[in-house]
C-alpha atoms as a PDB file:
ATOM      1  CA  UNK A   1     -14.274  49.790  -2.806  1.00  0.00           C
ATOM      2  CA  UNK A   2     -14.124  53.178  -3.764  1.00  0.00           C
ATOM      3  CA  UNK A   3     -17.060  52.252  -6.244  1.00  0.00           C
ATOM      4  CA  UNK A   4     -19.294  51.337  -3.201  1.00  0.00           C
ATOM      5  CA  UNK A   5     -18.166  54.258  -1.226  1.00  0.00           C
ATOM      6  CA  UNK A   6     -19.583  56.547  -3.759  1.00  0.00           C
ATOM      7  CA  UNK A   7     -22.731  54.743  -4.623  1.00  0.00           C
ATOM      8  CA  UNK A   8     -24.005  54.891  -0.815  1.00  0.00           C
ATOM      9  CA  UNK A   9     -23.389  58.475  -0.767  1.00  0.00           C
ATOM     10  CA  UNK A  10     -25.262  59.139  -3.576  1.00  0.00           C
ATOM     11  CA  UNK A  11     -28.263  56.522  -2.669  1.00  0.00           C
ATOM     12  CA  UNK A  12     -27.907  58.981   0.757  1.00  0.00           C
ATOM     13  CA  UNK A  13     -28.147  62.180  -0.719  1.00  0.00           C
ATOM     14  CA  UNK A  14     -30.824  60.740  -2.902  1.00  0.00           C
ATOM     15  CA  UNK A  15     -33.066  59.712   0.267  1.00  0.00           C
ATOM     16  CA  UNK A  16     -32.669  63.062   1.770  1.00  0.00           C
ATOM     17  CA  UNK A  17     -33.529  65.132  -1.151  1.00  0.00           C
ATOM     18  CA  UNK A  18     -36.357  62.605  -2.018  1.00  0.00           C
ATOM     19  CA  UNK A  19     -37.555  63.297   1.637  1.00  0.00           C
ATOM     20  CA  UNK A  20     -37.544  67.412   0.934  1.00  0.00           C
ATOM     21  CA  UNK A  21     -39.410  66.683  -2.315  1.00  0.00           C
ATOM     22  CA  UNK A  22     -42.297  64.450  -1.131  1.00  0.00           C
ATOM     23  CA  UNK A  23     -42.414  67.016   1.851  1.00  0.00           C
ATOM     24  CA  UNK A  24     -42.661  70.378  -0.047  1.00  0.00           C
ATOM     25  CA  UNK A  25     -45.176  67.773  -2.290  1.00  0.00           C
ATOM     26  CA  UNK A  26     -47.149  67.101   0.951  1.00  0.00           C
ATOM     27  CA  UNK A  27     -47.448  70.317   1.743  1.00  0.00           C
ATOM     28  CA  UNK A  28     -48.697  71.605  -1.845  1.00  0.00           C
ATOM     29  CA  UNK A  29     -51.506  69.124  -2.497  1.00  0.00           C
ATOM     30  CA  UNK A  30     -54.771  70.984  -2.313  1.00  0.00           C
ATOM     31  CA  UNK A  31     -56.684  68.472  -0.555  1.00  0.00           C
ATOM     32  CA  UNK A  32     -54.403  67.590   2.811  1.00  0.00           C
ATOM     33  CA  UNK A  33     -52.175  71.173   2.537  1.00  0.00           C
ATOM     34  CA  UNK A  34     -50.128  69.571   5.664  1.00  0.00           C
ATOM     35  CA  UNK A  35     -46.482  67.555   6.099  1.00  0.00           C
ATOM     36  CA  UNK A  36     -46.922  63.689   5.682  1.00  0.00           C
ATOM     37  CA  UNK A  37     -44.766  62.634   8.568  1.00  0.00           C
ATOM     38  CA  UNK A  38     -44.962  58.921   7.706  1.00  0.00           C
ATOM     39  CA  UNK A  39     -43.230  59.006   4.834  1.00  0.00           C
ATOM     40  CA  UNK A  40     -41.118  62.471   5.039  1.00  0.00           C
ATOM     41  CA  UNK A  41     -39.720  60.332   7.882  1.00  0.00           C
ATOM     42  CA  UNK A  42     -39.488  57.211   6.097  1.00  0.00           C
ATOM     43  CA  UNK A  43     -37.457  58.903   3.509  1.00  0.00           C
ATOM     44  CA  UNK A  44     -35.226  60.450   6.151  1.00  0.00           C
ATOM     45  CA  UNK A  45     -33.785  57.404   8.232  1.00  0.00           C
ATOM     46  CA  UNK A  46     -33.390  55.386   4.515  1.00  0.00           C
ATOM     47  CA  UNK A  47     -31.020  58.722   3.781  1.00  0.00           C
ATOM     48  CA  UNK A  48     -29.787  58.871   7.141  1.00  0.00           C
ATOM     49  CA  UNK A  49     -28.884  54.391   7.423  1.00  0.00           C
ATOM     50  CA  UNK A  50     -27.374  54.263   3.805  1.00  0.00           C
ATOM     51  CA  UNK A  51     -25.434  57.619   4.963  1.00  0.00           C
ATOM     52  CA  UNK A  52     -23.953  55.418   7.649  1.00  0.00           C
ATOM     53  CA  UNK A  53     -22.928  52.449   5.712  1.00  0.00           C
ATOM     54  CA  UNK A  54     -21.378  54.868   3.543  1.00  0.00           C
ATOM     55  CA  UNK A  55     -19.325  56.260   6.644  1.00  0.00           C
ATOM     56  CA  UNK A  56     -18.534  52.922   7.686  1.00  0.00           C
ATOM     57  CA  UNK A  57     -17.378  51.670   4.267  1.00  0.00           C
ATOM     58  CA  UNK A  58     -15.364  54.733   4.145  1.00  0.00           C
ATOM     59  CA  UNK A  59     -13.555  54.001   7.119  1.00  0.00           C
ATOM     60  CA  UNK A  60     -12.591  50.965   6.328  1.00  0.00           C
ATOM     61  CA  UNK A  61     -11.710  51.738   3.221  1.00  0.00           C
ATOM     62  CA  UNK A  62      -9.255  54.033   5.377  1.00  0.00           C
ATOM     63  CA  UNK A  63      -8.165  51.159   7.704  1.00  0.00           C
ATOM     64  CA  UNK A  64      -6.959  49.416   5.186  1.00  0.00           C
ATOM     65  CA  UNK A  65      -5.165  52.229   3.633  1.00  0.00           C
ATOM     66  CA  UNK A  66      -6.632  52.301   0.106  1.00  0.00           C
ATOM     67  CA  UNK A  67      -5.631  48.568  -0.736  1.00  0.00           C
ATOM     68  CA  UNK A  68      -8.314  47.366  -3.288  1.00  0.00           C
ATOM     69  CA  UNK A  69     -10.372  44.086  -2.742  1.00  0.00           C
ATOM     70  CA  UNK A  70      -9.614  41.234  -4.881  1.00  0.00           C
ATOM     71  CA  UNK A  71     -13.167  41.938  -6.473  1.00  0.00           C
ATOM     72  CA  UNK A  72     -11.811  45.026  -7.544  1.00  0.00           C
ATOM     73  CA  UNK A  73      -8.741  44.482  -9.334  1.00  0.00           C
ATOM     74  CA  UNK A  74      -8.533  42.588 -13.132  1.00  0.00           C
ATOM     75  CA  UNK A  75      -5.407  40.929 -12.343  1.00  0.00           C
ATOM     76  CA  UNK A  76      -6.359  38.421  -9.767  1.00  0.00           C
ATOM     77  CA  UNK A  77      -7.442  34.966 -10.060  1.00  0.00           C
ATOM     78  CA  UNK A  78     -10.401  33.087  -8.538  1.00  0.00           C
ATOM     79  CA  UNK A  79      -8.495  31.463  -5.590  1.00  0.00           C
ATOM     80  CA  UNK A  80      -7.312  35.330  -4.204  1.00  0.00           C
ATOM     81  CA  UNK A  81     -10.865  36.083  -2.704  1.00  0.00           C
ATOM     82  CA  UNK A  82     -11.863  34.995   0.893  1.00  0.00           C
ATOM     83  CA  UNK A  83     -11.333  31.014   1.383  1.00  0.00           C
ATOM     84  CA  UNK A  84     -14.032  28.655   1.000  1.00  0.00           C
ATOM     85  CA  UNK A  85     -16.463  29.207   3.985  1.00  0.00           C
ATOM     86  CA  UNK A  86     -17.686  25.652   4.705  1.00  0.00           C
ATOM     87  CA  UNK A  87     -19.936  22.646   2.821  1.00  0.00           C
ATOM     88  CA  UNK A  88     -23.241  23.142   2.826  1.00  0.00           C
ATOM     89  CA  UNK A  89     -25.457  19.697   1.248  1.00  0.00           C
ATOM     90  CA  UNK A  90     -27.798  21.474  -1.411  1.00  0.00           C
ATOM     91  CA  UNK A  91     -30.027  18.031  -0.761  1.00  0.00           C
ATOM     92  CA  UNK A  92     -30.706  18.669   2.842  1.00  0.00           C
ATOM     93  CA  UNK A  93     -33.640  19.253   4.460  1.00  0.00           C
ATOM     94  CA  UNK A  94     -33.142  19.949   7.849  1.00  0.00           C
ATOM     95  CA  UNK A  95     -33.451  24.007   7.214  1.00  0.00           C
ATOM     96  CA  UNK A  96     -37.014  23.352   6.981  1.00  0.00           C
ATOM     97  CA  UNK A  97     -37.386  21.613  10.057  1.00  0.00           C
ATOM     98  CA  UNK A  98     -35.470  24.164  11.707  1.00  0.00           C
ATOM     99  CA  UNK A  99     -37.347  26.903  10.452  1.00  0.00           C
ATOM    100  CA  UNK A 100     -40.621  25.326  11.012  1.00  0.00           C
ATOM    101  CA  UNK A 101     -39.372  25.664  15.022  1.00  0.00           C
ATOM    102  CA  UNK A 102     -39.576  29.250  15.334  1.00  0.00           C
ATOM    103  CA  UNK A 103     -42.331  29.606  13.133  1.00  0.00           C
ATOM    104  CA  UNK A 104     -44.397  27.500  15.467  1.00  0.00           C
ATOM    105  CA  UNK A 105     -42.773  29.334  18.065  1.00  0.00           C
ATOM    106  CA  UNK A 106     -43.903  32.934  16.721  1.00  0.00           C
ATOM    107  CA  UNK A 107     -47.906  31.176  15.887  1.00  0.00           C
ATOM    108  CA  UNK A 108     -48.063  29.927  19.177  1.00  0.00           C
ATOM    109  CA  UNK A 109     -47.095  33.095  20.779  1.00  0.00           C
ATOM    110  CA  UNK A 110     -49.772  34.838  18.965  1.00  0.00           C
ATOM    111  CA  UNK A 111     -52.726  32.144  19.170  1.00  0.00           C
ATOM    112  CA  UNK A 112     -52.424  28.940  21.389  1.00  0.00           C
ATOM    113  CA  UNK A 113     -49.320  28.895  23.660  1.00  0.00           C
ATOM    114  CA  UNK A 114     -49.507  25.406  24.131  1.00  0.00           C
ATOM    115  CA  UNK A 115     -47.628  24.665  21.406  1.00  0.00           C
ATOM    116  CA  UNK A 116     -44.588  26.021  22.589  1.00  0.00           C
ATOM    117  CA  UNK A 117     -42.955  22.895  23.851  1.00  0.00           C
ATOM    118  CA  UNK A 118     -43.430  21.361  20.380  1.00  0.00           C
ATOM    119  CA  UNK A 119     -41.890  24.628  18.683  1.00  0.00           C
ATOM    120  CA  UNK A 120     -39.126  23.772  20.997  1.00  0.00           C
ATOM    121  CA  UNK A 121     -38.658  20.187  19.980  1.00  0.00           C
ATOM    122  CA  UNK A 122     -39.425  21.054  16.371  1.00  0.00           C
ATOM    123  CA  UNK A 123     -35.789  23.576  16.956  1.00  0.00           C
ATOM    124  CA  UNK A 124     -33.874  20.992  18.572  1.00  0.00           C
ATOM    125  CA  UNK A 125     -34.438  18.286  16.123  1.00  0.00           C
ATOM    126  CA  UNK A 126     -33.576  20.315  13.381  1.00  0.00           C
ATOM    127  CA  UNK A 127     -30.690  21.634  14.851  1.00  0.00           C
ATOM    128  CA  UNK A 128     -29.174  18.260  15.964  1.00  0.00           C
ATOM    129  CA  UNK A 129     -30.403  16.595  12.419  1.00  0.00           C
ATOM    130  CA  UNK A 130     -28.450  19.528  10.442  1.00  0.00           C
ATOM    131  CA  UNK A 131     -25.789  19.060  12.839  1.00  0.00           C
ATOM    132  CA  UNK A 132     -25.482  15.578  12.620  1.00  0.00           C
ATOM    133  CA  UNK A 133     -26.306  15.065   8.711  1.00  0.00           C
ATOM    134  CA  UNK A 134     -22.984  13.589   7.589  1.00  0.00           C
ATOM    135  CA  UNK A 135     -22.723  11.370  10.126  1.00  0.00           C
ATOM    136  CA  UNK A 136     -25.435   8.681   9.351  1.00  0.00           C
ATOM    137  CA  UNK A 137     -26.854   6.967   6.080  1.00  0.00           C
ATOM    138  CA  UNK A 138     -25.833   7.529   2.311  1.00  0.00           C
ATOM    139  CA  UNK A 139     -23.774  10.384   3.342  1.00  0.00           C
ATOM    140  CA  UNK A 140     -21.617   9.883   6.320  1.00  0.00           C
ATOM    141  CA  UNK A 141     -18.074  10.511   6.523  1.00  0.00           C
END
């Protein structure tokens, strides 16, 4: 962890001083001769959100009192990492369906609002087929 502590500080230092460059660079070009705020700004807040990641992987690199991860130590076996999360069927595709929901849902807020209900019943279907997946056809339990 220590690794990943030091690699957001530098990515933060390295957004900040990019940011003073590409402003003094702004501010020498001949044919604008004025700060580009877009950009000097841009540069900033990437500098200023790695800066806190790196605070808050510091800290809890301090809650936990300097114990290393698993990931980080050469004497551990595959089984010492974070348990097995849940099944997930690589064959499935209720995903789609879901995500076609709130893509309706995001085209019909921008063009024809009609088709709101059917965004609707386009997420509910695909939430209750994902859902429900294992417990009908080749594949139920």
């Amino acid at each position: 962890m220590k690794t990943h502590i030091v690699i957001w500080w530098l990515l933060s230092a390295f957004f900040v001083i990019g940011a003073a460059a590409y402003t003094v660079w702004s501010l020498l070009d001949p044919f604008h001769g004025s700060v580009e705020w877009i950009g000097t700004i841009a540069l900033l807040f990437t500098g200023f959100m790695s800066g806190l990641i790196a605070f808050f992987v510091t800290v809890v690199h301090k809650g936990q009192k300097g114990v290393e991860l698993p990931e980080d130590r050469l004497d551990v076996g595959i089984d010492d990492a974070d348990p097995e999360i849940g099944h997930f069927a690589p064959w499935s595709w209720w995903p789609l369906v879901l995500a076609a929901g709130p893509a309706v849902g995001v085209l019909s807020l921008a063009t024809a609002h009609f088709l709101i209900p059917v965004a609707a019943a386009l997420l509910i279907i695909g939430l209750v087929g994902w859902t429900y997946e294992y417990y009908r056809g080749n594949f139920a339990r």
